[in-house]
PDB file of N, CA and C in Angstrom:
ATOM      1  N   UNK A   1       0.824  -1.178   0.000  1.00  0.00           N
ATOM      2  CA  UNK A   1       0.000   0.000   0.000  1.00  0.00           C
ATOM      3  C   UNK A   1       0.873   1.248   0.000  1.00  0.00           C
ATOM      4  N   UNK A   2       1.780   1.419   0.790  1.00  0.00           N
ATOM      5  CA  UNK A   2       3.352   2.360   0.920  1.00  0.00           C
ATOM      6  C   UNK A   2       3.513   2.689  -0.809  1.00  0.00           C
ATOM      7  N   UNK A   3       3.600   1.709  -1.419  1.00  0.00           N
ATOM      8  CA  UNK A   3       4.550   2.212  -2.757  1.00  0.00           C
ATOM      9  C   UNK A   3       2.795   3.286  -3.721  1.00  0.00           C
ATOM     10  N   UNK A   4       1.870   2.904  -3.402  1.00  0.00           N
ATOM     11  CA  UNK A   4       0.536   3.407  -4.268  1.00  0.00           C
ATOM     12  C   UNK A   4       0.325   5.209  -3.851  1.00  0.00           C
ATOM     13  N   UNK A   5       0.843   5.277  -2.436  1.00  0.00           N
ATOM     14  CA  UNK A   5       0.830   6.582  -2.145  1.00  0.00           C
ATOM     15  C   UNK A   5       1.671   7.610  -2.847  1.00  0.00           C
ATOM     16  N   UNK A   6       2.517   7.397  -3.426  1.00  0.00           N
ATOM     17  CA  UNK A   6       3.489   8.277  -3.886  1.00  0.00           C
ATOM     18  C   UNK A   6       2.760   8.605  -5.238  1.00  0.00           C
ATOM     19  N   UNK A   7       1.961   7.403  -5.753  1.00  0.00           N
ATOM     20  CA  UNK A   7       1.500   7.473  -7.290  1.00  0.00           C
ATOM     21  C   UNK A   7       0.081   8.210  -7.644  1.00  0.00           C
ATOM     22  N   UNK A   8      -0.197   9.042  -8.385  1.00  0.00           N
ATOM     23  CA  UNK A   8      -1.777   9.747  -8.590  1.00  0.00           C
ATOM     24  C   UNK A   8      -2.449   8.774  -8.790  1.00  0.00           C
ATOM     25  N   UNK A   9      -2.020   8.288  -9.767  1.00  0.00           N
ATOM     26  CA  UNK A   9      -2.957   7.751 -10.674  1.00  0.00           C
ATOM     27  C   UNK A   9      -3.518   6.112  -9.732  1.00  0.00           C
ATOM     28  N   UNK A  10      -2.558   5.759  -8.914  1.00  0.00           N
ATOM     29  CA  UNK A  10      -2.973   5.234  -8.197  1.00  0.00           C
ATOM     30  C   UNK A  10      -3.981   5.078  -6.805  1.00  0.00           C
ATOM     31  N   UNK A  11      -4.713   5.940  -7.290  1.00  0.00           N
ATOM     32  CA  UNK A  11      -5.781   7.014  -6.158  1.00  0.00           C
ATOM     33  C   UNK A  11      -6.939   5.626  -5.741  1.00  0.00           C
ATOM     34  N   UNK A  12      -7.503   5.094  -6.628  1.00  0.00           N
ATOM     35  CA  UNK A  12      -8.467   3.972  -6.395  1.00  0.00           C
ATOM     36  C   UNK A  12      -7.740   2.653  -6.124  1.00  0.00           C
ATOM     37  N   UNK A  13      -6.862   2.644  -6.464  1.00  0.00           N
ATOM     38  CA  UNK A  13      -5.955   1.174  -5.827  1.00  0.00           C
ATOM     39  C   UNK A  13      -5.729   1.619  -4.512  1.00  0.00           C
ATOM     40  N   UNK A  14      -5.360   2.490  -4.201  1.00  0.00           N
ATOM     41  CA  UNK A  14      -5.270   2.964  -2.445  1.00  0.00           C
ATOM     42  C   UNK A  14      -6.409   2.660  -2.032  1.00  0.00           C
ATOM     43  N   UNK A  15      -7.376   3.463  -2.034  1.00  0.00           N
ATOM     44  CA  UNK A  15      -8.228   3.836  -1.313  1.00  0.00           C
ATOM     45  C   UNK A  15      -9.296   1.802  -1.136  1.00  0.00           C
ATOM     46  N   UNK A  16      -8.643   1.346  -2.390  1.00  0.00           N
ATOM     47  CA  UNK A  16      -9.346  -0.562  -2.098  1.00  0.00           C
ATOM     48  C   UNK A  16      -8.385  -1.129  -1.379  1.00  0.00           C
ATOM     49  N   UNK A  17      -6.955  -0.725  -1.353  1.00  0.00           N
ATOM     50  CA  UNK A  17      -6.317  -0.795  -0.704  1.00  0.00           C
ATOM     51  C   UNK A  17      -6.387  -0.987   1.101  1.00  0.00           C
ATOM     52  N   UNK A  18      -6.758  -0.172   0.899  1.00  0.00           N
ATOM     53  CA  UNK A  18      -7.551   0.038   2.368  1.00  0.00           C
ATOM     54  C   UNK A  18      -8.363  -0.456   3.038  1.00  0.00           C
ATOM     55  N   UNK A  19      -9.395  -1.328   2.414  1.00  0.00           N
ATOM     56  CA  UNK A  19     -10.311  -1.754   2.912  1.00  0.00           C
ATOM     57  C   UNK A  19     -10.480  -2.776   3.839  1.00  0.00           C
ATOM     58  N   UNK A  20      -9.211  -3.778   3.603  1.00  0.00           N
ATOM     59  CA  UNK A  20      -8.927  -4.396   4.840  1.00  0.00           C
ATOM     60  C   UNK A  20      -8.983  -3.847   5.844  1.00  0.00           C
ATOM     61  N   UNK A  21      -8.120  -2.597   6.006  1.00  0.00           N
ATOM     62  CA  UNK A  21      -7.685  -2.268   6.852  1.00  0.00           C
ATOM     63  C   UNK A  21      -8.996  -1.411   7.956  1.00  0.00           C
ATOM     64  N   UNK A  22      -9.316  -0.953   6.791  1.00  0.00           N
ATOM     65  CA  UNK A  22     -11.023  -0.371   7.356  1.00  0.00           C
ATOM     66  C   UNK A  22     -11.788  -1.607   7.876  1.00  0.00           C
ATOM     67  N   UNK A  23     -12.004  -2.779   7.743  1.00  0.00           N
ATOM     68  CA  UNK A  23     -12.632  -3.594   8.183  1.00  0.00           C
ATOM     69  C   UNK A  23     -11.884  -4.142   9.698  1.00  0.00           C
ATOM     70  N   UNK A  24     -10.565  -3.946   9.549  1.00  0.00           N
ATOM     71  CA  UNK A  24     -10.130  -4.642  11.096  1.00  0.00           C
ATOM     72  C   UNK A  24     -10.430  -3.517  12.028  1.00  0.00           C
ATOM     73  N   UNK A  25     -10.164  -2.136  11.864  1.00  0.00           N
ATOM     74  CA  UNK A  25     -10.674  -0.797  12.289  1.00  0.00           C
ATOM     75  C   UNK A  25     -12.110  -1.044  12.638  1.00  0.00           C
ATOM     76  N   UNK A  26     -13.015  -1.151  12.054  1.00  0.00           N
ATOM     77  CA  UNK A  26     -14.122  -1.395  12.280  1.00  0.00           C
ATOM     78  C   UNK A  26     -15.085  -2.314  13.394  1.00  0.00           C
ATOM     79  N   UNK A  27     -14.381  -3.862  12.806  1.00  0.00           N
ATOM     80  CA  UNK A  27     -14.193  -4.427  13.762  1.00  0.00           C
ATOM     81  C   UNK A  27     -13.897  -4.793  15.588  1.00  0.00           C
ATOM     82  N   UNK A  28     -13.052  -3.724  15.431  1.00  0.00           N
ATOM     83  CA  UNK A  28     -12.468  -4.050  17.209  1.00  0.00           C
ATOM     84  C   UNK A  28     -12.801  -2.370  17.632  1.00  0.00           C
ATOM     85  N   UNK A  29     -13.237  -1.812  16.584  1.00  0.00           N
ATOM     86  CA  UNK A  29     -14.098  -0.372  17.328  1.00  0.00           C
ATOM     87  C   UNK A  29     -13.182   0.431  17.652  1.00  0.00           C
ATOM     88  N   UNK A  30     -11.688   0.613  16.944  1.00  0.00           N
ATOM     89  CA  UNK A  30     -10.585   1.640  16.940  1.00  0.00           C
ATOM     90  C   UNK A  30     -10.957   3.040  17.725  1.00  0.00           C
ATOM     91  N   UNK A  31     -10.515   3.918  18.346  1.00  0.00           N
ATOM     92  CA  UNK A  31     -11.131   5.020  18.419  1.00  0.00           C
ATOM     93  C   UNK A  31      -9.372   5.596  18.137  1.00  0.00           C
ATOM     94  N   UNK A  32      -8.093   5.449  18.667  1.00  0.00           N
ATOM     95  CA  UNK A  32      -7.185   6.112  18.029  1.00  0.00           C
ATOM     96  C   UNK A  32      -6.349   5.017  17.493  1.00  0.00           C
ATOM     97  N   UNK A  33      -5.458   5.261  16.466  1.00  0.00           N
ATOM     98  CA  UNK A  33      -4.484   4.727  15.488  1.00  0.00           C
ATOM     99  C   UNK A  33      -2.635   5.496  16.040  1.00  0.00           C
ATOM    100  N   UNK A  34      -1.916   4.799  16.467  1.00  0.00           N
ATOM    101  CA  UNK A  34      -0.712   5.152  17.037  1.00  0.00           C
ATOM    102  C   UNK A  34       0.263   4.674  15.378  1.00  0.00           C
ATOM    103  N   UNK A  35       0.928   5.733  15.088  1.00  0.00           N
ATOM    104  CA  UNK A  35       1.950   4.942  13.473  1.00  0.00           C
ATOM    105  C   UNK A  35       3.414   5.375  13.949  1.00  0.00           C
ATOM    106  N   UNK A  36       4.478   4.563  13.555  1.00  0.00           N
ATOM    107  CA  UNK A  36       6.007   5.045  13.769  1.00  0.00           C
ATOM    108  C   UNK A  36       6.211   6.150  12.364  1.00  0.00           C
ATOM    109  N   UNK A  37       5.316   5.192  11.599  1.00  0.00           N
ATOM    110  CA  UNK A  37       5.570   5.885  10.204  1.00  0.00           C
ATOM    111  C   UNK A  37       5.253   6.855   9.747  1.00  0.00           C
ATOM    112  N   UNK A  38       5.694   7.831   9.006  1.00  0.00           N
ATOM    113  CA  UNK A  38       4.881   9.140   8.214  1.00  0.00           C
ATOM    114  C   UNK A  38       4.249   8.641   6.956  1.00  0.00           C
ATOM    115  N   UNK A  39       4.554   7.959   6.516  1.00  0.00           N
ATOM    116  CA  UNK A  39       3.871   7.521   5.213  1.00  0.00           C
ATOM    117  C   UNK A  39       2.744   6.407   5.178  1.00  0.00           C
ATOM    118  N   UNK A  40       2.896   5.804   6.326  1.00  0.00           N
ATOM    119  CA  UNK A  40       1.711   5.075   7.003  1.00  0.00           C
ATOM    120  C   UNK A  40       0.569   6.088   7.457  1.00  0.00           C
ATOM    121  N   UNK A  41       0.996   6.726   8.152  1.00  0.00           N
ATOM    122  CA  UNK A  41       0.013   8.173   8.748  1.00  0.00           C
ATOM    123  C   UNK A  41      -1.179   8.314   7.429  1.00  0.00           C
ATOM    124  N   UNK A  42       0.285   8.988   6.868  1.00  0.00           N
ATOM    125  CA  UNK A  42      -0.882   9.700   5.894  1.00  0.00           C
ATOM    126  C   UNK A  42      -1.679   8.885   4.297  1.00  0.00           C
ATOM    127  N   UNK A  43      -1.249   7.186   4.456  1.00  0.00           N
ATOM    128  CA  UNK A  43      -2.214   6.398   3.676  1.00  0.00           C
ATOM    129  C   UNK A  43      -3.266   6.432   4.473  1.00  0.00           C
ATOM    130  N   UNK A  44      -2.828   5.966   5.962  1.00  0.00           N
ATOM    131  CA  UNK A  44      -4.020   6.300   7.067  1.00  0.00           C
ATOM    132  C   UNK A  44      -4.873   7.051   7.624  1.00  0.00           C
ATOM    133  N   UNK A  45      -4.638   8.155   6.942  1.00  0.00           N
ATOM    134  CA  UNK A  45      -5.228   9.385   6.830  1.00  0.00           C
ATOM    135  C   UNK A  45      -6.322   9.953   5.787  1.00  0.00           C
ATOM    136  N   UNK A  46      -5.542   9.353   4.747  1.00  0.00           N
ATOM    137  CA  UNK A  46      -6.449   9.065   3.014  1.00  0.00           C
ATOM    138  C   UNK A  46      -7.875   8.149   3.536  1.00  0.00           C
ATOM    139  N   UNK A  47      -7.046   7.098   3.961  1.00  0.00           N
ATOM    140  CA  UNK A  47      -7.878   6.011   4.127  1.00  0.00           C
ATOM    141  C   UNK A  47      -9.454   6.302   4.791  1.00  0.00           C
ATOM    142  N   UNK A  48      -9.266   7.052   6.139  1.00  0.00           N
ATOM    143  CA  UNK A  48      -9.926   6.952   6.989  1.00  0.00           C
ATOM    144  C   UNK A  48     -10.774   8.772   6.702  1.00  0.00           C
ATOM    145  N   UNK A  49     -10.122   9.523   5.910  1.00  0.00           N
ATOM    146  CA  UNK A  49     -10.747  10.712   5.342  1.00  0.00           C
ATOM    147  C   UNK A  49     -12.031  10.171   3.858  1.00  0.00           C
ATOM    148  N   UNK A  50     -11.358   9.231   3.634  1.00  0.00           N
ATOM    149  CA  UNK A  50     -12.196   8.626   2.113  1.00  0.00           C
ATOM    150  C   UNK A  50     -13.675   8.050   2.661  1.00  0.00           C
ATOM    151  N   UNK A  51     -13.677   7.247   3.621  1.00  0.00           N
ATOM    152  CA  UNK A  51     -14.780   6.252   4.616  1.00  0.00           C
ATOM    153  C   UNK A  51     -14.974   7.417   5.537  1.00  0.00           C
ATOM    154  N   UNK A  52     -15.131   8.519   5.629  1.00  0.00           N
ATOM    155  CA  UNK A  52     -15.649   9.136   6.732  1.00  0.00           C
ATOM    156  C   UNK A  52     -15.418   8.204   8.116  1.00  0.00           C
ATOM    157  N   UNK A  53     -14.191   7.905   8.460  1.00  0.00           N
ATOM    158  CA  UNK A  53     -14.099   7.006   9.847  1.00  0.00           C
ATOM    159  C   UNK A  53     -14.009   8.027  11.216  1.00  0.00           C
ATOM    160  N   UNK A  54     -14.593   7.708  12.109  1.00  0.00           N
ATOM    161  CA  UNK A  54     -14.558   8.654  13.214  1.00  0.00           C
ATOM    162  C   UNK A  54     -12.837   7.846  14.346  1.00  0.00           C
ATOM    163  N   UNK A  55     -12.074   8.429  13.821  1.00  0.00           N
ATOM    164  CA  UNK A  55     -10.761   7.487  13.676  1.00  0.00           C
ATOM    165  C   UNK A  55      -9.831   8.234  14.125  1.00  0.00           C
ATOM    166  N   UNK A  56      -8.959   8.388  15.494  1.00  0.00           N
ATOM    167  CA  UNK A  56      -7.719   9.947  15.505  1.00  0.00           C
ATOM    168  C   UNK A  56      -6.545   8.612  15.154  1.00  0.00           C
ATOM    169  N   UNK A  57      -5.753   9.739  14.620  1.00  0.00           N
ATOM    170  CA  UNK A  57      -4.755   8.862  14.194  1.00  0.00           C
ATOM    171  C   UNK A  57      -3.283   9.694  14.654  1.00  0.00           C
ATOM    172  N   UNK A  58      -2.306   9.145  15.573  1.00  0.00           N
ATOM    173  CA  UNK A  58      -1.368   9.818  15.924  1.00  0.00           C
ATOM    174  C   UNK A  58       0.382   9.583  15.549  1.00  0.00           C
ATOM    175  N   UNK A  59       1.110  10.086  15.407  1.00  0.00           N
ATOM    176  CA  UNK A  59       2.018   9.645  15.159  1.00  0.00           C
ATOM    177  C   UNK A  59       2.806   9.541  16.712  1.00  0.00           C
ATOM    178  N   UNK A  60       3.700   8.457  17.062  1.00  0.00           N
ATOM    179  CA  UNK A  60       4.275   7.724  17.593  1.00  0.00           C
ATOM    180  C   UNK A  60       5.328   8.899  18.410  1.00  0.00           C
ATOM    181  N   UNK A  61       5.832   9.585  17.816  1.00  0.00           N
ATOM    182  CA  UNK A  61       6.589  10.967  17.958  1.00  0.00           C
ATOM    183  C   UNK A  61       5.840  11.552  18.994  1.00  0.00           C
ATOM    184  N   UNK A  62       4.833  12.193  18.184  1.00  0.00           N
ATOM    185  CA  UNK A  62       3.882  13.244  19.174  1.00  0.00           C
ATOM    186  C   UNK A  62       3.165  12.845  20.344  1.00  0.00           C
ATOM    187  N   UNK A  63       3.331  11.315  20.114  1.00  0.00           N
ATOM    188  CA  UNK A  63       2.315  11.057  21.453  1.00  0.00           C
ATOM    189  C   UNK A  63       3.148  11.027  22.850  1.00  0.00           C
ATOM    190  N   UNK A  64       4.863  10.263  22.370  1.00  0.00           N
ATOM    191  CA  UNK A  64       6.140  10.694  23.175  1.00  0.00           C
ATOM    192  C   UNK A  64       6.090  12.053  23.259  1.00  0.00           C
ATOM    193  N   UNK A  65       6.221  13.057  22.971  1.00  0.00           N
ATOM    194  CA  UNK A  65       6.353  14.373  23.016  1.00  0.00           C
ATOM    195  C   UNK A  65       5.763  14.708  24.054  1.00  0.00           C
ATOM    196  N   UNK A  66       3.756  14.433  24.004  1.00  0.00           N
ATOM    197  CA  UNK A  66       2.747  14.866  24.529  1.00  0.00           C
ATOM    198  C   UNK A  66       3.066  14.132  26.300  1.00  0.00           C
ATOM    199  N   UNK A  67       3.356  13.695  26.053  1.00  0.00           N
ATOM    200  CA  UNK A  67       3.589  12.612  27.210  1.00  0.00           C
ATOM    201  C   UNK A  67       4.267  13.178  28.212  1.00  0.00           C
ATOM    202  N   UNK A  68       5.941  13.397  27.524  1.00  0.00           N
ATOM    203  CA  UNK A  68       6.751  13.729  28.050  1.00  0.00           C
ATOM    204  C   UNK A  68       6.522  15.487  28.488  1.00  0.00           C
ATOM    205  N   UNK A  69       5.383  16.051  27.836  1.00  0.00           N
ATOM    206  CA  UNK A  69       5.974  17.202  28.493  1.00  0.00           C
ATOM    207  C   UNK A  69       4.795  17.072  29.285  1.00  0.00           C
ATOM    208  N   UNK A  70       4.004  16.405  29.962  1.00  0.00           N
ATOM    209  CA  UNK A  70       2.503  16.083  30.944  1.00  0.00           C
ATOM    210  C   UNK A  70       3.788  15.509  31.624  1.00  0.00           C
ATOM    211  N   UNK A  71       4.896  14.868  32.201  1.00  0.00           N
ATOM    212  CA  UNK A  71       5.390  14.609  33.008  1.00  0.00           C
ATOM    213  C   UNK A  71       6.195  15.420  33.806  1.00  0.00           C
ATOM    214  N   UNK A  72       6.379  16.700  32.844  1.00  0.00           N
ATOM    215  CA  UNK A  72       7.705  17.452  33.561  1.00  0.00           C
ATOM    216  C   UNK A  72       7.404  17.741  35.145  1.00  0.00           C
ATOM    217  N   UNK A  73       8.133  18.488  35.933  1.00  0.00           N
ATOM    218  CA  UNK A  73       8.062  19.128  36.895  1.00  0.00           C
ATOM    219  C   UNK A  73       7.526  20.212  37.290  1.00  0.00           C
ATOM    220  N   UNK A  74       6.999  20.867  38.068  1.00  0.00           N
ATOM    221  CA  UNK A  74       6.394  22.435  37.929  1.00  0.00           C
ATOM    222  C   UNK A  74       7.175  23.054  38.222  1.00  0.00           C
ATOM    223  N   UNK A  75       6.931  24.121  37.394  1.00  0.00           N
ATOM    224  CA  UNK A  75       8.140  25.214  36.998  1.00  0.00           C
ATOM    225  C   UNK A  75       9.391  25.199  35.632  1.00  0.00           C
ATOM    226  N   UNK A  76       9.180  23.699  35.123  1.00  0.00           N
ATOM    227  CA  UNK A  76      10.010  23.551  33.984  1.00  0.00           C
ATOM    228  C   UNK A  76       9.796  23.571  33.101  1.00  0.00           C
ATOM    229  N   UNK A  77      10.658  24.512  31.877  1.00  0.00           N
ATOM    230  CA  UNK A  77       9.759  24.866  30.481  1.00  0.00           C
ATOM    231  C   UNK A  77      10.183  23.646  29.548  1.00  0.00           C
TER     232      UNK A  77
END
């Protein structure tokens, strides 16, 4: 699915592409999506913008980020 994103014309092979993936989503009642990847993100993003999915999808980065700065100390920027 990785290599279809880069391609236009490959717009409907993605998006069937997907549909697995929309069905395991569906299935176990996802409410957020955690990715290491950026290019995963944003097939996952296509994906779940195309199906109207009520779906947050985060990258792996930001959620470390978010985390880490909800842990600091008070008073530390």
């Amino acid at each position: 699915m990785g290599g279809a994103s880069s391609n236009e014309r490959a717009e409907e092979l993605k998006l069937t592409a997907f549909n697995p993936r929309k069905s395991q989503l569906d299935e176990i009642e996802v409410e957020t999506v955690v990715t290491a990847c950026s290019n995963c993100r944003m097939v996952m993003e296509d994906g779940v913008d195309a199906n109207e999915m009520d779906v947050t999808l985060v990258g792996l980065t930001e959620m470390l980020a978010e985390h880490l700065a909800d842990e600091r100390p008070a008073g530390e920027a």
